[in-house]
N, C-alpha and C. Protein backbone atom coordinates (compact mmCIF):
# COMPACT_ATOMS: atom_id res chain seq x y z
N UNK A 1 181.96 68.27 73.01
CA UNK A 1 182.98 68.81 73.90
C UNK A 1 184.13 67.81 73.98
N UNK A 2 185.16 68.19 73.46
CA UNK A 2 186.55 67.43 73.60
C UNK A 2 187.01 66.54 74.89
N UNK A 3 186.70 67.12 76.02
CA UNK A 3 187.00 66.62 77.48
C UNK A 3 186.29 66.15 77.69
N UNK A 4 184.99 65.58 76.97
CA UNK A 4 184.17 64.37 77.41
C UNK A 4 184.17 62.90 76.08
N UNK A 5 185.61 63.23 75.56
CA UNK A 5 185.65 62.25 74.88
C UNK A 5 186.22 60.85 75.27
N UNK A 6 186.12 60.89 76.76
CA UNK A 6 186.48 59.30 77.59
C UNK A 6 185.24 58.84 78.13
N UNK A 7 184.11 59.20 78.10
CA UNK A 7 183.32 58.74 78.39
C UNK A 7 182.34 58.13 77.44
N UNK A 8 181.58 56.41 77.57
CA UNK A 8 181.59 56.06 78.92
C UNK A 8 182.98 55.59 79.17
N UNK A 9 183.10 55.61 80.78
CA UNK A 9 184.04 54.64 80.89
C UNK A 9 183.95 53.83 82.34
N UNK A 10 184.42 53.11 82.65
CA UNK A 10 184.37 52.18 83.57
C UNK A 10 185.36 51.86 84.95
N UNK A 11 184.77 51.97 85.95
CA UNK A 11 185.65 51.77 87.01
C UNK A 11 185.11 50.56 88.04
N UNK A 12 185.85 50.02 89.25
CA UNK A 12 186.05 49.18 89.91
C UNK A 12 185.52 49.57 91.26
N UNK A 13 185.10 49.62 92.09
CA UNK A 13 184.68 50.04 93.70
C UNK A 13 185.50 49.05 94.68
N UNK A 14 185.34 49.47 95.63
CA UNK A 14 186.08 49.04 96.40
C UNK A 14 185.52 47.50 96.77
N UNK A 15 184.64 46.97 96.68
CA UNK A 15 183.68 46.18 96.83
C UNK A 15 183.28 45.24 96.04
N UNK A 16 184.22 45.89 94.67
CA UNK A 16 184.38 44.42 93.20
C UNK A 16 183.13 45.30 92.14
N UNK A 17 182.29 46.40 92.82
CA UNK A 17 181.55 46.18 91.97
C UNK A 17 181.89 47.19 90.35
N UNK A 18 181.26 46.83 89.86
CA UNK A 18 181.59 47.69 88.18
C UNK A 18 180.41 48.69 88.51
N UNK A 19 181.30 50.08 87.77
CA UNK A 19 180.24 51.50 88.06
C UNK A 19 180.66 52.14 86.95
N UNK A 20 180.02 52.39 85.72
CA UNK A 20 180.12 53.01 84.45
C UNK A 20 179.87 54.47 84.68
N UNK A 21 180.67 55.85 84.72
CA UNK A 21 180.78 56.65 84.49
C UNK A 21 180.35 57.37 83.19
N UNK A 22 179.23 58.48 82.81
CA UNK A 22 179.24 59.11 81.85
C UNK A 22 178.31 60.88 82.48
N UNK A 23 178.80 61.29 81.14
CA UNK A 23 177.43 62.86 81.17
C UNK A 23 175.83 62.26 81.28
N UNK A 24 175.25 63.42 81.98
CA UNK A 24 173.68 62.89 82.01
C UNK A 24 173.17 63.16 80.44
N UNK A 25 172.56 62.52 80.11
CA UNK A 25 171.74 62.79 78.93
C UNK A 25 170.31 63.19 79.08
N UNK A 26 169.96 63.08 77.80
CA UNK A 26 168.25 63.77 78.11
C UNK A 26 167.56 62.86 78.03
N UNK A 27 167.87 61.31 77.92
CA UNK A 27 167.64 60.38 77.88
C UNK A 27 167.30 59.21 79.20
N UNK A 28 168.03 60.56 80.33
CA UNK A 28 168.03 60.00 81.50
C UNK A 28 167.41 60.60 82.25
N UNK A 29 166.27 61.47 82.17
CA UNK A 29 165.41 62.24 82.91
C UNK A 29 164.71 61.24 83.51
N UNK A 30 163.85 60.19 83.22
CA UNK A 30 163.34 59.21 84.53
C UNK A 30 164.13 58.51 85.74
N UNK A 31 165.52 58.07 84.90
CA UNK A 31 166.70 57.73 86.20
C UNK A 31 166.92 58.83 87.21
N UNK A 32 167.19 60.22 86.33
CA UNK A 32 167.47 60.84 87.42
C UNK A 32 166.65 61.14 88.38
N UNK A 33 165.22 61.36 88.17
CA UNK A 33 164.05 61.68 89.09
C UNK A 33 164.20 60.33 90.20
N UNK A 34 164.02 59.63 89.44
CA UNK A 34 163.99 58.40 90.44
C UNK A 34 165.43 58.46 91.64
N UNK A 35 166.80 58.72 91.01
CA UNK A 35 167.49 58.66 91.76
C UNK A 35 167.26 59.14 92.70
N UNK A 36 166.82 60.92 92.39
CA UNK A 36 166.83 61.55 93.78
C UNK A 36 166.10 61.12 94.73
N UNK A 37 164.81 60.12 93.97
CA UNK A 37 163.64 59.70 95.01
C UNK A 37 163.98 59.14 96.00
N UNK A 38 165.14 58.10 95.77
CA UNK A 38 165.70 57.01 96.52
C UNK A 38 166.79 58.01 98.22
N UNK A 39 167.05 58.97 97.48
CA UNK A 39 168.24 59.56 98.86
C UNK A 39 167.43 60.01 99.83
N UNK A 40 167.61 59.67 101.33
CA UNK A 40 166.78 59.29 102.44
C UNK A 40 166.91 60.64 102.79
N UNK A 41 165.84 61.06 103.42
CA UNK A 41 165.85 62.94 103.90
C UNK A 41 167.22 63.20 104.57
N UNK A 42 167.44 62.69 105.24
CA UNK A 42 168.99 62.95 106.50
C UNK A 42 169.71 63.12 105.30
N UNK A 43 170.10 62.46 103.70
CA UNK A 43 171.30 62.85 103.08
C UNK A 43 170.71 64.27 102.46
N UNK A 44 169.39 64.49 102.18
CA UNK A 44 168.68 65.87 101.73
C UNK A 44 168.54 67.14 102.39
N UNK A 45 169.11 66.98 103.74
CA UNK A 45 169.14 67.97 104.72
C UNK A 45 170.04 69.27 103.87
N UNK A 46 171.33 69.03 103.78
CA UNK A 46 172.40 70.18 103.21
C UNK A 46 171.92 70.12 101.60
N UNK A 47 171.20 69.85 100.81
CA UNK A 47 171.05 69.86 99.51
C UNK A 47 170.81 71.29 99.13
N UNK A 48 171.19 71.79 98.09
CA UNK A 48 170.71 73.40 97.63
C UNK A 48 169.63 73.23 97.13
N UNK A 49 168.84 72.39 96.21
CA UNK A 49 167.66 72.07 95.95
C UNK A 49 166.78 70.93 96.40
N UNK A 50 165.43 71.45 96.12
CA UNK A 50 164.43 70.40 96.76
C UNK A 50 164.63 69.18 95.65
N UNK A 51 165.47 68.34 95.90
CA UNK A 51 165.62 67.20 94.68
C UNK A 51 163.87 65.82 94.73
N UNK A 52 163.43 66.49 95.52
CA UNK A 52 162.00 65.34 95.27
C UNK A 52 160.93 66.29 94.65
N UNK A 53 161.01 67.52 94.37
CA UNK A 53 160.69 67.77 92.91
C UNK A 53 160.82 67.32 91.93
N UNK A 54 159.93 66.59 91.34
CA UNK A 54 159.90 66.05 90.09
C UNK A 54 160.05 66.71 88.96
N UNK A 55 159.80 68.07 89.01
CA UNK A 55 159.75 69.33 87.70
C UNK A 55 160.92 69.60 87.59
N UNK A 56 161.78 70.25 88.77
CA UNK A 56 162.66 70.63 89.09
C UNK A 56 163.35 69.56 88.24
N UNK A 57 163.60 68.56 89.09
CA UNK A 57 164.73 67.57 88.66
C UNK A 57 164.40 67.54 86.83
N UNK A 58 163.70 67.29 86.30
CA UNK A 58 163.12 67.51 84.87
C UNK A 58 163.39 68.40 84.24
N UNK A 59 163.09 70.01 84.91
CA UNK A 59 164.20 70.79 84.05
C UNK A 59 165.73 70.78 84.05
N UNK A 60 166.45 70.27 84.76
CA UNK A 60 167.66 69.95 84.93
C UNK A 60 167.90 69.38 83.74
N UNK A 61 167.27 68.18 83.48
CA UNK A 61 167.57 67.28 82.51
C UNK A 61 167.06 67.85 80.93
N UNK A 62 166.14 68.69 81.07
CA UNK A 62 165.52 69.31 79.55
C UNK A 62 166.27 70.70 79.58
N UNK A 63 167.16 71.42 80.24
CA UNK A 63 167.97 72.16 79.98
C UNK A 63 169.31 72.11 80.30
N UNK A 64 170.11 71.18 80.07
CA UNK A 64 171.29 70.92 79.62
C UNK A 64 171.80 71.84 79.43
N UNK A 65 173.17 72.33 79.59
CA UNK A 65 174.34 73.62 79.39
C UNK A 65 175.38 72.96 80.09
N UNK A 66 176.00 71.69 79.31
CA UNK A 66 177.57 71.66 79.58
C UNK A 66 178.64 73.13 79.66
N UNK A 67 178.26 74.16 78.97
CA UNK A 67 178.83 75.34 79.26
C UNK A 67 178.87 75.45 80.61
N UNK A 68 177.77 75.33 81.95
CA UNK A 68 177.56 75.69 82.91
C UNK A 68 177.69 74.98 83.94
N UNK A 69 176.84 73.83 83.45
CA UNK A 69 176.65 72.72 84.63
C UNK A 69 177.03 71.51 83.92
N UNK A 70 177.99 70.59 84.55
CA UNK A 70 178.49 69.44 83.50
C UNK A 70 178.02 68.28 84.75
N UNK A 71 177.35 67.28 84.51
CA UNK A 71 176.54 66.89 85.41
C UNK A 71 177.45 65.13 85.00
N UNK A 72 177.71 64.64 85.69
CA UNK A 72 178.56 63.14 85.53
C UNK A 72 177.76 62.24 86.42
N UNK A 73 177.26 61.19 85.66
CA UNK A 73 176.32 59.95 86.54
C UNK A 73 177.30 59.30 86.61
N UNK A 74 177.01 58.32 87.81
CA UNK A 74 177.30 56.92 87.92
C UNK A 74 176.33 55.66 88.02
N UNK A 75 176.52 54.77 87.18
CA UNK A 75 175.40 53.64 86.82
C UNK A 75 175.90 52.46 87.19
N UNK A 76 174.42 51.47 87.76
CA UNK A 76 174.79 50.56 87.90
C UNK A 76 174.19 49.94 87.17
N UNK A 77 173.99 48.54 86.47
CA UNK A 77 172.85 48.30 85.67
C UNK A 77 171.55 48.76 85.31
N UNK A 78 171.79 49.93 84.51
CA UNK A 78 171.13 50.70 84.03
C UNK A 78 170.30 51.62 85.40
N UNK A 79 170.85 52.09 86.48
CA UNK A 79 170.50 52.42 87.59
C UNK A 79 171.51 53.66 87.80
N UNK A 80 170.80 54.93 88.37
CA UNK A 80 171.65 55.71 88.39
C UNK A 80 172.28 55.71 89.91
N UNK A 81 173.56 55.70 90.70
CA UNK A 81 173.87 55.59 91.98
C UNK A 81 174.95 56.31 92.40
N UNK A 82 174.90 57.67 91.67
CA UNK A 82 176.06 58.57 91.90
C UNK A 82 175.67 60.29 91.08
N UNK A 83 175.82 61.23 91.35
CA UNK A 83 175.87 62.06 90.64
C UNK A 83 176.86 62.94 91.00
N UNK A 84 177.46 63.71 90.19
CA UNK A 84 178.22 64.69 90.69
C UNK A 84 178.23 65.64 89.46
N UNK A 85 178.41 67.10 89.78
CA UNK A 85 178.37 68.25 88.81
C UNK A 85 179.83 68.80 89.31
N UNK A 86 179.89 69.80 88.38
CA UNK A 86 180.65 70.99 87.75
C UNK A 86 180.08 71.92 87.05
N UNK A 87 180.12 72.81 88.29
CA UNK A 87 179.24 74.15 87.90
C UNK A 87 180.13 75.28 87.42
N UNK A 88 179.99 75.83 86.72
CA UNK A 88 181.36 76.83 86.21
C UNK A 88 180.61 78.32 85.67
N UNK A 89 181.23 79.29 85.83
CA UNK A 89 180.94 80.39 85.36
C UNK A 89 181.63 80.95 84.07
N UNK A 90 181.13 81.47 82.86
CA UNK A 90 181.74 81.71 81.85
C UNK A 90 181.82 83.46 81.66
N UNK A 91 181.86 83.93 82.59
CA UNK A 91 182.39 85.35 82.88
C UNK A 91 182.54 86.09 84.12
N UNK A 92 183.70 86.58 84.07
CA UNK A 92 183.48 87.06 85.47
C UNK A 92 184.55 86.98 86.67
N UNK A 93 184.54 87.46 87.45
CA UNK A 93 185.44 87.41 88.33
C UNK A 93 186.04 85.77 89.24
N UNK A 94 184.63 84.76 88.85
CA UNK A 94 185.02 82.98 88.96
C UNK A 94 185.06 82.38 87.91
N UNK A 95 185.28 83.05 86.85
CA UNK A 95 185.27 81.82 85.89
C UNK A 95 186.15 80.79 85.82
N UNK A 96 187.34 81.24 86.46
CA UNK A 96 188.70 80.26 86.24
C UNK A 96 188.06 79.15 87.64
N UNK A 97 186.75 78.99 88.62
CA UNK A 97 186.82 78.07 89.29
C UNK A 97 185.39 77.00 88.89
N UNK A 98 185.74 76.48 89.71
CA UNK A 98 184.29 75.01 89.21
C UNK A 98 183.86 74.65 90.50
N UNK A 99 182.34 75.00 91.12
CA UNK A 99 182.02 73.97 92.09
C UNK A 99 181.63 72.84 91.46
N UNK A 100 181.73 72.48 93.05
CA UNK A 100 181.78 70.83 92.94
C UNK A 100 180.34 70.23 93.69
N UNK A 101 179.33 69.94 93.30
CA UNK A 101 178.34 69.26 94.14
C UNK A 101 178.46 67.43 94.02
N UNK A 102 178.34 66.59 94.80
CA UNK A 102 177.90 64.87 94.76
C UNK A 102 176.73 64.36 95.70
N UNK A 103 176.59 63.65 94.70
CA UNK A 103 175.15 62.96 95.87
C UNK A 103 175.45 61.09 95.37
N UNK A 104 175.37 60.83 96.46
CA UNK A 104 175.81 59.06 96.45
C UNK A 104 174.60 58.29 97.13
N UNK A 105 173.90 57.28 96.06
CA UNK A 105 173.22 56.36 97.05
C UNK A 105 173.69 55.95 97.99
N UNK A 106 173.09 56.15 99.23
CA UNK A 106 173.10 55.32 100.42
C UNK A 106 173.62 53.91 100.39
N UNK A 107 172.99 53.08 99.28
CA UNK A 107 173.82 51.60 99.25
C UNK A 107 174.89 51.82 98.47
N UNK A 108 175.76 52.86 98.36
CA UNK A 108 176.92 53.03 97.62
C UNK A 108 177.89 53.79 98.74
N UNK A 109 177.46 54.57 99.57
CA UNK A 109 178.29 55.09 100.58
C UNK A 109 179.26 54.24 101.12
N UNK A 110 180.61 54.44 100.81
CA UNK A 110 181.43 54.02 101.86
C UNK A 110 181.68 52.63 101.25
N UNK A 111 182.18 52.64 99.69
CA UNK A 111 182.51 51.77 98.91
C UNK A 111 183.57 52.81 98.24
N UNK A 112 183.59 53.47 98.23
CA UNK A 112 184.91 54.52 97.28
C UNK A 112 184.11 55.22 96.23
N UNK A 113 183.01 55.12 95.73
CA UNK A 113 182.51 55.77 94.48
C UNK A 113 182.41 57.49 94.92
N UNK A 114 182.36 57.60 95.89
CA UNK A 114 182.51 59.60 96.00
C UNK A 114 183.81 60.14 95.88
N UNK A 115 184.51 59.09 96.09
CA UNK A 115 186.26 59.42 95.69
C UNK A 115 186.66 59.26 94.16
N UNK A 116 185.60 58.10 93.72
CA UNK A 116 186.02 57.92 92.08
C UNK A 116 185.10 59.20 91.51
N UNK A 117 184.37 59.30 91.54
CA UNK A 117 183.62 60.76 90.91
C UNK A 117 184.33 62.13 91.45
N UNK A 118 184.91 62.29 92.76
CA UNK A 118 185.63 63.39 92.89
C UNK A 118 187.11 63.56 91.90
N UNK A 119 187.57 62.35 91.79
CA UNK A 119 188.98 62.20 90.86
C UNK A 119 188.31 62.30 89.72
N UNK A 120 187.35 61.96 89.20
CA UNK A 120 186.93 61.63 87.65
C UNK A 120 186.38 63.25 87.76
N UNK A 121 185.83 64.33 88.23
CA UNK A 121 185.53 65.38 87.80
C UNK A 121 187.02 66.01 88.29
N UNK A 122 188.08 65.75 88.96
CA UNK A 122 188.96 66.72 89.24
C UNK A 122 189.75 66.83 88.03
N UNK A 123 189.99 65.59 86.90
CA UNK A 123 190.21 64.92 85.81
C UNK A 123 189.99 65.88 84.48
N UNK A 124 188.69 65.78 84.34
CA UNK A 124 187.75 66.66 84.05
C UNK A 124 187.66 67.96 83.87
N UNK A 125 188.28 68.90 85.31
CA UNK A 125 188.12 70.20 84.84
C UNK A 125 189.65 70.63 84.73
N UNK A 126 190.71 69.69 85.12
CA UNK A 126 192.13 70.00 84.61
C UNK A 126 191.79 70.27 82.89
N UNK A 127 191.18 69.14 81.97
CA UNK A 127 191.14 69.09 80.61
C UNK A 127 190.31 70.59 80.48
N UNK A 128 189.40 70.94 81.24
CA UNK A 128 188.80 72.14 81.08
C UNK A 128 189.21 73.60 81.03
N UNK A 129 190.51 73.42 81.30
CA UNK A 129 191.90 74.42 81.75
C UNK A 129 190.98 75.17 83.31
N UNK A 130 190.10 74.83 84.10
CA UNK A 130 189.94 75.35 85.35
C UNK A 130 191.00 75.41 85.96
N UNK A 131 191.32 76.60 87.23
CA UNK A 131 192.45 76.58 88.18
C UNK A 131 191.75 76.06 89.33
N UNK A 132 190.88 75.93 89.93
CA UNK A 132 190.60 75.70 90.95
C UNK A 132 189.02 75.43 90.90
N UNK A 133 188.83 74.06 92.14
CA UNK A 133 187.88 73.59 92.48
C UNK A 133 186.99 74.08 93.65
N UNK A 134 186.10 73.74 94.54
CA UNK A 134 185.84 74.24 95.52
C UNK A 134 184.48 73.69 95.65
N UNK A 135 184.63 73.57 96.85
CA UNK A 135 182.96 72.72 97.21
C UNK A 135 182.58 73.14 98.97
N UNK A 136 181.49 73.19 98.82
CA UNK A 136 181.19 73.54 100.49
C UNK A 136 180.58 72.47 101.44
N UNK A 137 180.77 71.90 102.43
CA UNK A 137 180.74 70.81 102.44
C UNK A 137 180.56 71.13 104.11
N UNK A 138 178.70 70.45 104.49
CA UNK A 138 178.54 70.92 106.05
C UNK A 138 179.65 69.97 106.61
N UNK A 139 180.34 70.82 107.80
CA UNK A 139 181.18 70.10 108.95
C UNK A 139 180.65 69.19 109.57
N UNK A 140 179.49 68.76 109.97
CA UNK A 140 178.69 67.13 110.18
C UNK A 140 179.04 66.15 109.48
N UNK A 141 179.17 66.35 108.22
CA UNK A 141 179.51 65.79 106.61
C UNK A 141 180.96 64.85 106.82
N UNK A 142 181.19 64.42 108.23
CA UNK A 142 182.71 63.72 108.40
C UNK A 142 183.01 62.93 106.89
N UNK A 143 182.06 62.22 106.79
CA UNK A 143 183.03 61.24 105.81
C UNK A 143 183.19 61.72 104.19
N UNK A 144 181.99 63.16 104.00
CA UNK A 144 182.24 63.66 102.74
C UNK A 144 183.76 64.37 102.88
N UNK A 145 184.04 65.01 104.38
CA UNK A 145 185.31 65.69 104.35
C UNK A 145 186.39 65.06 104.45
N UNK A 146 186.37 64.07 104.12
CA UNK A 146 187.04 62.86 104.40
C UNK A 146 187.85 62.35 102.86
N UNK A 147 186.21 62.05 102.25
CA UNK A 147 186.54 61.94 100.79
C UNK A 147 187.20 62.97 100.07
N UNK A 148 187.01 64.30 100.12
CA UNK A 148 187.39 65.12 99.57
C UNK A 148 188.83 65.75 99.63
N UNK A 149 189.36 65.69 101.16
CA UNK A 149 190.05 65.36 101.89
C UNK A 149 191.34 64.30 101.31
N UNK A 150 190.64 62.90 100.79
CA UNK A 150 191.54 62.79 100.23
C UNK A 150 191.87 62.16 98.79
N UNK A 151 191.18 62.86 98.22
CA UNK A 151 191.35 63.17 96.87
C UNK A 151 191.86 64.55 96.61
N UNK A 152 192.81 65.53 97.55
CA UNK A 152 193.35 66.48 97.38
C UNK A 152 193.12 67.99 97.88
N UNK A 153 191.66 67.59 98.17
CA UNK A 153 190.94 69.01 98.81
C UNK A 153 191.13 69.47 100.06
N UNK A 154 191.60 70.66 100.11
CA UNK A 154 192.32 71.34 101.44
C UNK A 154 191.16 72.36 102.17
N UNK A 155 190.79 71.90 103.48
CA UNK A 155 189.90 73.00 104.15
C UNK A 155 190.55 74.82 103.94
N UNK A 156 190.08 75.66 103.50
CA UNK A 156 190.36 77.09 103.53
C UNK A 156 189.76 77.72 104.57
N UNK A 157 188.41 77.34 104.86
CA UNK A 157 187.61 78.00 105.96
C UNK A 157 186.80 77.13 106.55
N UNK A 158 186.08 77.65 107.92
CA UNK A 158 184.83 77.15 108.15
C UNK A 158 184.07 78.24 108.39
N UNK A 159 182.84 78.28 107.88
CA UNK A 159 181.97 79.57 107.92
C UNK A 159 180.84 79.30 109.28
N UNK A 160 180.64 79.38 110.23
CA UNK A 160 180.01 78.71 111.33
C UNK A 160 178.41 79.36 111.24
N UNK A 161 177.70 78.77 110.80
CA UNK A 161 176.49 78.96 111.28
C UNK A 161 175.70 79.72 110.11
N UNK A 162 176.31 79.20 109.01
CA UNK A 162 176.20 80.47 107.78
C UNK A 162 174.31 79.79 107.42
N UNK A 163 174.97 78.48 106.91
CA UNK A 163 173.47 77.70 106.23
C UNK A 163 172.25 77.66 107.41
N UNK A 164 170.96 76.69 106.31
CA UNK A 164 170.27 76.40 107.58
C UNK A 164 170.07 75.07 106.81
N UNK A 165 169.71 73.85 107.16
CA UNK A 165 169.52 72.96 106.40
C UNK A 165 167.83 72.75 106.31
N UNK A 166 167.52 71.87 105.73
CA UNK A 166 166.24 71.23 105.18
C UNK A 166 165.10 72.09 106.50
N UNK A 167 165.04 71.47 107.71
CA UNK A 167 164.70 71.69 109.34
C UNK A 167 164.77 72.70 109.48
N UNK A 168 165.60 73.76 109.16
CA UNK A 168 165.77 74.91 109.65
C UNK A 168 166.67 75.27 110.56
N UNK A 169 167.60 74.20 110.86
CA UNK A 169 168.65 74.09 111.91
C UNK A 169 169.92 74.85 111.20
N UNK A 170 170.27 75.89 111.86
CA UNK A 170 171.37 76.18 111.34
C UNK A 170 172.47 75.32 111.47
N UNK A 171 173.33 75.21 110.57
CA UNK A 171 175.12 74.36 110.59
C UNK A 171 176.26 75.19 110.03
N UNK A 172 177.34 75.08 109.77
CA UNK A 172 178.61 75.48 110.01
C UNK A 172 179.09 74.81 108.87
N UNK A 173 179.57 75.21 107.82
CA UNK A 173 180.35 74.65 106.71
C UNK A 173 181.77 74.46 106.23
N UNK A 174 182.28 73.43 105.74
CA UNK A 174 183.96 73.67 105.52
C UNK A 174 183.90 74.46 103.83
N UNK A 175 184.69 75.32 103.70
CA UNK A 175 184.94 75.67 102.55
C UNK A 175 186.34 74.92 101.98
N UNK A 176 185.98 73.96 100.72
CA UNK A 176 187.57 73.25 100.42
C UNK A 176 187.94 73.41 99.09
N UNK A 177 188.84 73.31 99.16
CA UNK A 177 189.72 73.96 97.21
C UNK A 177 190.42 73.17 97.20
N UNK A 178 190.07 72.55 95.83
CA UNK A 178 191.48 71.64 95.07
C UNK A 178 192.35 72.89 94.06
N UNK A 179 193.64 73.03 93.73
CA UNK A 179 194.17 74.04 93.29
C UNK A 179 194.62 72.78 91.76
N UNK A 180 194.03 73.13 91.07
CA UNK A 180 194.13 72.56 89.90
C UNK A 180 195.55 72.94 89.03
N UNK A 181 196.36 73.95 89.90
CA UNK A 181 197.11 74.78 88.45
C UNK A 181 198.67 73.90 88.91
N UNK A 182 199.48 73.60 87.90
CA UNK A 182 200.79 72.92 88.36
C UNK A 182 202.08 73.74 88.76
N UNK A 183 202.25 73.11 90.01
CA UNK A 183 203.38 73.85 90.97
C UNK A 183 204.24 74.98 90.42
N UNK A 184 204.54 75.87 91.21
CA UNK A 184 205.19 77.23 90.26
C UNK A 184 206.78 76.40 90.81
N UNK A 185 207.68 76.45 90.40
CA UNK A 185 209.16 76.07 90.31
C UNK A 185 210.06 77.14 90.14
């Protein structure tokens, strides 16, 4: 795939530290299991999947479809401490959009790396000719709406009470869109 011909590549955190950016490989099915092992239930609450499935997370990694799901790690010495996708539809009334899912180690929160993976996939699906981004993001979620927020993403809605999380507690979600397409003049 042409638009993944910058990777790996390398960025800076806010914090000095070095965080190598690339696609997941199939090579990385034990990192990734492990990663998810590491994210503390409270960040697993809003997750769409049970990520401490070990199978689960395994077929992820043994069925690969950059067509569909374009899945971008972040590493630290040989440690995975970031993930973020681009989920896209290739027919249909969304194809022109891409969600956006991230999950950030806990010892990485609140160093800038959810802002460098939100720019590095917003990057990403411009080269992809996508018009638009969009991610749902619970309203509890201050500092994800924050990040997203400002890396360009504009609240459209809040859907109140739509989800339920992990508990069974219902929550209230922001719906946010980055508009990928360049200004009409």
């Amino acid at each position: 795939m042409e638009a993944l011909k910058s990777y790996p590549h390398s960025v800076v955190l806010n914090d000095g530290t070095q965080v190598t950016l690339r696609p997941l490989a199939r090579k990385d099915k034990a990192k990734l299991i492990d990663f998810f092992s590491r994210v503390p239930a409270e960040d697993r609450l809003y997750l769409r999947d049970d990520v401490t499935n070990k199978d689960l997370v395994a077929g992820w990694v043994d069925n690969l479809n950059f067509d569909l799901v374009l899945p971008i790690i972040a590493e630290v010495q040989e440690q995975i401490v970031g993930d973020i996708t681009l989920q896209r539809r290739r027919f249909g009334w969304k194809k022109h959009l891409g969600d956006v899912r991230v999950v950030v180690a806990r010892e990485f929160q609140k160093k800038g790396l959810g802002s460098v993976l939100i720019k590095d996939i917003i990057t990403l699906a411009t080269e992809l000719g996508l018009e638009k981004l969009m991610v749902e993001v619970p309203v509890k979620s201050i500092a994800a709406i924050k990040a997203f927020s400002r890396c360009g993403f504009q609240r459209i809605s809040v859907l109140n009470d739509l989800v339920k999380d992990q508990s069974g507690q219902y929550a209230s979600i922001s719906v946010m869109v980055y508009d990928l397409r360049p200004p009409e003049f």
